[in-house]
PDB file of N, CA and C in Angstrom:
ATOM      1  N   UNK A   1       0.838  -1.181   0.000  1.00  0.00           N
ATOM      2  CA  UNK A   1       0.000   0.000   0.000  1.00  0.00           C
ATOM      3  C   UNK A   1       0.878   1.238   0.000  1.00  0.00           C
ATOM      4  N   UNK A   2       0.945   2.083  -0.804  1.00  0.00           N
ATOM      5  CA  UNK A   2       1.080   3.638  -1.047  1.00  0.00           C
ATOM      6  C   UNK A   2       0.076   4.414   0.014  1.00  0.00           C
ATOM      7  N   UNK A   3       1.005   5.878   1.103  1.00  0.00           N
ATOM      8  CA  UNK A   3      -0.067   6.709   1.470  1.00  0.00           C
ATOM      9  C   UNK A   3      -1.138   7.044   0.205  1.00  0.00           C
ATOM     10  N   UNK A   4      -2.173   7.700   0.877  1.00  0.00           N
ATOM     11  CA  UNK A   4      -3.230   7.975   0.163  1.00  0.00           C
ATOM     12  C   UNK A   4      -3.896   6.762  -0.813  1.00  0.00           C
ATOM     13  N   UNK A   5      -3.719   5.813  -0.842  1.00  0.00           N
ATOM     14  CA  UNK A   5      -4.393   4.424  -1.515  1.00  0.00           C
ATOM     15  C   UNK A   5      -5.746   4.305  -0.560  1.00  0.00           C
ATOM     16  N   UNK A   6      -6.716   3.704  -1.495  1.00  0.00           N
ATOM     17  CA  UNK A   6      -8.204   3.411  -0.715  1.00  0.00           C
ATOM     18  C   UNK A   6      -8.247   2.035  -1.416  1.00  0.00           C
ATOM     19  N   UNK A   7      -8.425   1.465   0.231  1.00  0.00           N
ATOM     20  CA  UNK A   7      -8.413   0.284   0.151  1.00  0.00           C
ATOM     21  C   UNK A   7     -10.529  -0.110   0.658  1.00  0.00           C
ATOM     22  N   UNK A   8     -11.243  -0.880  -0.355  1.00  0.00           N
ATOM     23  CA  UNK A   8     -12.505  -1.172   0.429  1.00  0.00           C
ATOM     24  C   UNK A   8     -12.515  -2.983   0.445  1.00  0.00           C
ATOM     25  N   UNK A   9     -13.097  -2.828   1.984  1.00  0.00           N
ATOM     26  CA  UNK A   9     -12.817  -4.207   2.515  1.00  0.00           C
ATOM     27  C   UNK A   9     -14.593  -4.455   2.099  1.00  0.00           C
ATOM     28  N   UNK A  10     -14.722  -5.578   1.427  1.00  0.00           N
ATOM     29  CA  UNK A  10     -16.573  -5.768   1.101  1.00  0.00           C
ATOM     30  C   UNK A  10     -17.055  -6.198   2.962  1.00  0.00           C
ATOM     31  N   UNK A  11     -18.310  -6.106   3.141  1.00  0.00           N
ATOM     32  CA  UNK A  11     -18.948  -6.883   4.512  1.00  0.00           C
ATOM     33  C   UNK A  11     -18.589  -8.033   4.740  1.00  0.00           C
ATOM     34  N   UNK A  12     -18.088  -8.573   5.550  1.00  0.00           N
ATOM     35  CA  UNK A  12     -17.966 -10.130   6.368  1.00  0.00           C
ATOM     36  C   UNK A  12     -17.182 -10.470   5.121  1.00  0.00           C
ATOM     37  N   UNK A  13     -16.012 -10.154   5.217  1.00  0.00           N
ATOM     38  CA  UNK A  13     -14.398 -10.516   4.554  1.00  0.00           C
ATOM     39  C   UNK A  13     -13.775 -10.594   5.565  1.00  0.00           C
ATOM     40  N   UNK A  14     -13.151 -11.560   6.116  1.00  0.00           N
ATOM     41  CA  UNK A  14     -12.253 -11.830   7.104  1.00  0.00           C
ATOM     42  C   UNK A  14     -11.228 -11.412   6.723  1.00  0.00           C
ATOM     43  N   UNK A  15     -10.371 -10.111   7.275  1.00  0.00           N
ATOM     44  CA  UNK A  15      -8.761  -9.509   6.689  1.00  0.00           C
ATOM     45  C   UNK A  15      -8.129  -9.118   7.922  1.00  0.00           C
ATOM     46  N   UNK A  16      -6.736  -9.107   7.466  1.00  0.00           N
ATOM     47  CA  UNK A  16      -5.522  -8.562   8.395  1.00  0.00           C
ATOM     48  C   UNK A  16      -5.211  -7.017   8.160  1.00  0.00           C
ATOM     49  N   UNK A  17      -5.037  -6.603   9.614  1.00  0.00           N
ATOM     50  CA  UNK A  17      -4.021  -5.235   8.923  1.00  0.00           C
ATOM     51  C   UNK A  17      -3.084  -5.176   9.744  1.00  0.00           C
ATOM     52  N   UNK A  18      -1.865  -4.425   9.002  1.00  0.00           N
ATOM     53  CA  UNK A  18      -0.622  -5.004   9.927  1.00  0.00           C
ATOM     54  C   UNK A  18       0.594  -4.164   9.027  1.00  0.00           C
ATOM     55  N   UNK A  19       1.703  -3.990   9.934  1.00  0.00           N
ATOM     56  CA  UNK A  19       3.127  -3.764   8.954  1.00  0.00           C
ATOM     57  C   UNK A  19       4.033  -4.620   8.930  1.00  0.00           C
ATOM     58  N   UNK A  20       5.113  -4.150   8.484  1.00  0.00           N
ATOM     59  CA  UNK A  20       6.547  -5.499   8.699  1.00  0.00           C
ATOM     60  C   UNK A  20       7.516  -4.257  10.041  1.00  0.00           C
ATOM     61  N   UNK A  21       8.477  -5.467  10.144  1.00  0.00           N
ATOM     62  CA  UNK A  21       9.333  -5.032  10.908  1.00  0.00           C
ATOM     63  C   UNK A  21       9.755  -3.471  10.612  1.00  0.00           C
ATOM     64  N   UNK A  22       9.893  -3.233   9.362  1.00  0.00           N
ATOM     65  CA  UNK A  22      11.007  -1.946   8.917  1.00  0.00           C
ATOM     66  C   UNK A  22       9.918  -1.097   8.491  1.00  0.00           C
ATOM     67  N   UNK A  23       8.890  -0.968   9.147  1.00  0.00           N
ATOM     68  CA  UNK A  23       7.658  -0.094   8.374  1.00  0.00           C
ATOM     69  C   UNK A  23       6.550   0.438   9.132  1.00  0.00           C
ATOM     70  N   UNK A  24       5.768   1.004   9.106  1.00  0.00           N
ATOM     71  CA  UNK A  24       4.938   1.387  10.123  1.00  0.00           C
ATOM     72  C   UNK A  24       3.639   1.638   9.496  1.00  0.00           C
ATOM     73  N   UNK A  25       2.069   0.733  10.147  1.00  0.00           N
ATOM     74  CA  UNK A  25       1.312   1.555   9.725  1.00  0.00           C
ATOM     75  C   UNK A  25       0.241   1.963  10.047  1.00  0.00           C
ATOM     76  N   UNK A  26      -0.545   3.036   9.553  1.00  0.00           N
ATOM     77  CA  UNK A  26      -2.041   3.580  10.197  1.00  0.00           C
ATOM     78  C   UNK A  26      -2.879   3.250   9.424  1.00  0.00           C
ATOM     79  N   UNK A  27      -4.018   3.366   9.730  1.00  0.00           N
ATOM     80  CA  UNK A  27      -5.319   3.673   8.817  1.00  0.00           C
ATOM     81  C   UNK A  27      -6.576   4.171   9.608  1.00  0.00           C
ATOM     82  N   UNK A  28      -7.335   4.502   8.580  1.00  0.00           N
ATOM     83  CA  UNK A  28      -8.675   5.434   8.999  1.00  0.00           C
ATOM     84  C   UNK A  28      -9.557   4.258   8.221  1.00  0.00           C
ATOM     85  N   UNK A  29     -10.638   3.967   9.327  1.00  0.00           N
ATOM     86  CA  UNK A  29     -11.578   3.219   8.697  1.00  0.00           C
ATOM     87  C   UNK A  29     -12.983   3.423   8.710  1.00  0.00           C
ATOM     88  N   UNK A  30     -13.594   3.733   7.756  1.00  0.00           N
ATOM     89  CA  UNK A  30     -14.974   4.039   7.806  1.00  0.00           C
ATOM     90  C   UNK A  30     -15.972   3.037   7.854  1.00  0.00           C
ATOM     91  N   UNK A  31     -17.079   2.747   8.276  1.00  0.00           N
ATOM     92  CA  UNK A  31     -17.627   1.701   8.798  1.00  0.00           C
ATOM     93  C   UNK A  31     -18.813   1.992   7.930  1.00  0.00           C
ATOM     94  N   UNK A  32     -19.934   1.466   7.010  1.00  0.00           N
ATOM     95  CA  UNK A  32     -21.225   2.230   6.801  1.00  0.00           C
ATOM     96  C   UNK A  32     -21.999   1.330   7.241  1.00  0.00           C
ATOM     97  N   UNK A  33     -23.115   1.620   7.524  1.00  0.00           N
ATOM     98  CA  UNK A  33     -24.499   0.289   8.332  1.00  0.00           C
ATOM     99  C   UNK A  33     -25.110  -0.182   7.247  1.00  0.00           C
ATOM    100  N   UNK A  34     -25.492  -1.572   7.712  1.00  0.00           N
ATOM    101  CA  UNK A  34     -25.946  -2.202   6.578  1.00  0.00           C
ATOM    102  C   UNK A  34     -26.682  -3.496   7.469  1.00  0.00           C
ATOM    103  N   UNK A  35     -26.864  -4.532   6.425  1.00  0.00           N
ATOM    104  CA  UNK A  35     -27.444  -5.605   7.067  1.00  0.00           C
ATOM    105  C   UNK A  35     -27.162  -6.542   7.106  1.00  0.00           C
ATOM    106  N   UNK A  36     -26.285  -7.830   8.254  1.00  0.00           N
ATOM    107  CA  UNK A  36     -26.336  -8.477   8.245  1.00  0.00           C
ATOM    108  C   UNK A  36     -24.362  -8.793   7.439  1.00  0.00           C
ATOM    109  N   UNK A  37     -24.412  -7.351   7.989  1.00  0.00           N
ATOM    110  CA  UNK A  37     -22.560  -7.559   7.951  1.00  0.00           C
ATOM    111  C   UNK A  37     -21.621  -7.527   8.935  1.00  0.00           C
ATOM    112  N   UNK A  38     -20.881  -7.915   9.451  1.00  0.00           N
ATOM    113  CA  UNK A  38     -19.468  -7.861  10.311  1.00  0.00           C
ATOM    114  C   UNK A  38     -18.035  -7.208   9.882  1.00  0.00           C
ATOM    115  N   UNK A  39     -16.979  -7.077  10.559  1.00  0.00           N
ATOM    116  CA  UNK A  39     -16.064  -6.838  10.435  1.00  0.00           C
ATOM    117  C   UNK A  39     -15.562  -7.824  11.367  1.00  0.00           C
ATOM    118  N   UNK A  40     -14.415  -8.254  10.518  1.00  0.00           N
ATOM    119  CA  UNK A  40     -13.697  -9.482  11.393  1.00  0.00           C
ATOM    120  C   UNK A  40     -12.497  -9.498  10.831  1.00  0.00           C
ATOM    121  N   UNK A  41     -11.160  -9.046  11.424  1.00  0.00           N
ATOM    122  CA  UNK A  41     -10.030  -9.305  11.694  1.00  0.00           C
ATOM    123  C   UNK A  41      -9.436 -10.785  11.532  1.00  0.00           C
ATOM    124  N   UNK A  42      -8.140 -10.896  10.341  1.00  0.00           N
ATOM    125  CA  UNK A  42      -7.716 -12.415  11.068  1.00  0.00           C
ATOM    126  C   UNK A  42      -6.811 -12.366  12.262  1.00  0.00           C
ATOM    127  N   UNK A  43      -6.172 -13.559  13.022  1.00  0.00           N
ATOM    128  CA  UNK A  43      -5.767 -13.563  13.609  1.00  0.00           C
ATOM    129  C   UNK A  43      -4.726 -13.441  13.923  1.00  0.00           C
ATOM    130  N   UNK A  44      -4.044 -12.739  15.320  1.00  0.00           N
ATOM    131  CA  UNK A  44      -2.840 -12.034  15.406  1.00  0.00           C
ATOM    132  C   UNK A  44      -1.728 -12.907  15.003  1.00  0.00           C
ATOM    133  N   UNK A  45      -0.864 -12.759  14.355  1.00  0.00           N
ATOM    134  CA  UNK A  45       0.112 -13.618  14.001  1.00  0.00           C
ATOM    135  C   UNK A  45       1.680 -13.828  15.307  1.00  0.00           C
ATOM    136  N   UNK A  46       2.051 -15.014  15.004  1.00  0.00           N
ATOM    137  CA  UNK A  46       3.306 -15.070  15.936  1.00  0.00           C
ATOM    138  C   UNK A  46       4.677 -13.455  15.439  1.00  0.00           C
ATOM    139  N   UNK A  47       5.371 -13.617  16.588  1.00  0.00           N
ATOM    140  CA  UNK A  47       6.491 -13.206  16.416  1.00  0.00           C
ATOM    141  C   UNK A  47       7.408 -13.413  15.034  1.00  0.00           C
ATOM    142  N   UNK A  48       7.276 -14.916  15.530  1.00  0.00           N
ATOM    143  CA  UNK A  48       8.367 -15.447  14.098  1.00  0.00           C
ATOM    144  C   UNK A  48       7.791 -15.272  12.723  1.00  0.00           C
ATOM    145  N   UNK A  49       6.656 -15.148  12.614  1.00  0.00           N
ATOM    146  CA  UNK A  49       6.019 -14.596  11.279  1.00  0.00           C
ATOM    147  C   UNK A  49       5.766 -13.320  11.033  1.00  0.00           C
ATOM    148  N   UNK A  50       6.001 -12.664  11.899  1.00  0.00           N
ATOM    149  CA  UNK A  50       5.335 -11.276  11.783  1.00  0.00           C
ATOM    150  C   UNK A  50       7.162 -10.823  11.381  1.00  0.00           C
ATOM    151  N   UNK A  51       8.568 -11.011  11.459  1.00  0.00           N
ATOM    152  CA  UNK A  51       9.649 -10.774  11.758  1.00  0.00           C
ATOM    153  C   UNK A  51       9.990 -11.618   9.728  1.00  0.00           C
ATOM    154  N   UNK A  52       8.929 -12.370   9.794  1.00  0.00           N
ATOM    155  CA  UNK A  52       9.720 -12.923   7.918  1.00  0.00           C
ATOM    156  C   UNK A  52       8.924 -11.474   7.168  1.00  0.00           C
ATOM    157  N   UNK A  53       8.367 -10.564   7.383  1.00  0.00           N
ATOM    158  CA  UNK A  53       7.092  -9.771   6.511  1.00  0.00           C
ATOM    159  C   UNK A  53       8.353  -8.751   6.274  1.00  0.00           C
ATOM    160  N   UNK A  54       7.854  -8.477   4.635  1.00  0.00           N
ATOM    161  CA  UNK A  54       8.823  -7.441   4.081  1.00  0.00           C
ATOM    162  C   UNK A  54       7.850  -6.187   3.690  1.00  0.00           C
TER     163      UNK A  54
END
């Protein structure tokens, strides 16, 4: 991802957000209401995997 990139996650998509070791990152997330949708995160990853991410 490039600053300023728009990223849209569809309803009840299970996704990660995350950086690598040498990187840092934020985001702003807008939520809109709807029906019969979630937001769901995958799951936090280990050390030793989070340390291979480029």
């Amino acid at each position: 991802m490039k600053p300023g990139d728009v990223i849209n996650i569809p309803a009840n998509v299970k996704h990660w957000h995350g950086s690598a070791p040498d990187s840092w990152f934020a985001h702003l997330a807008v939520e809109v209401d709807g029906v019969e949708t979630s937001n769901e995160w995958l799951e936090p990853v280990s050390d030793e995997e989070y340390n291979k991410l480029k």
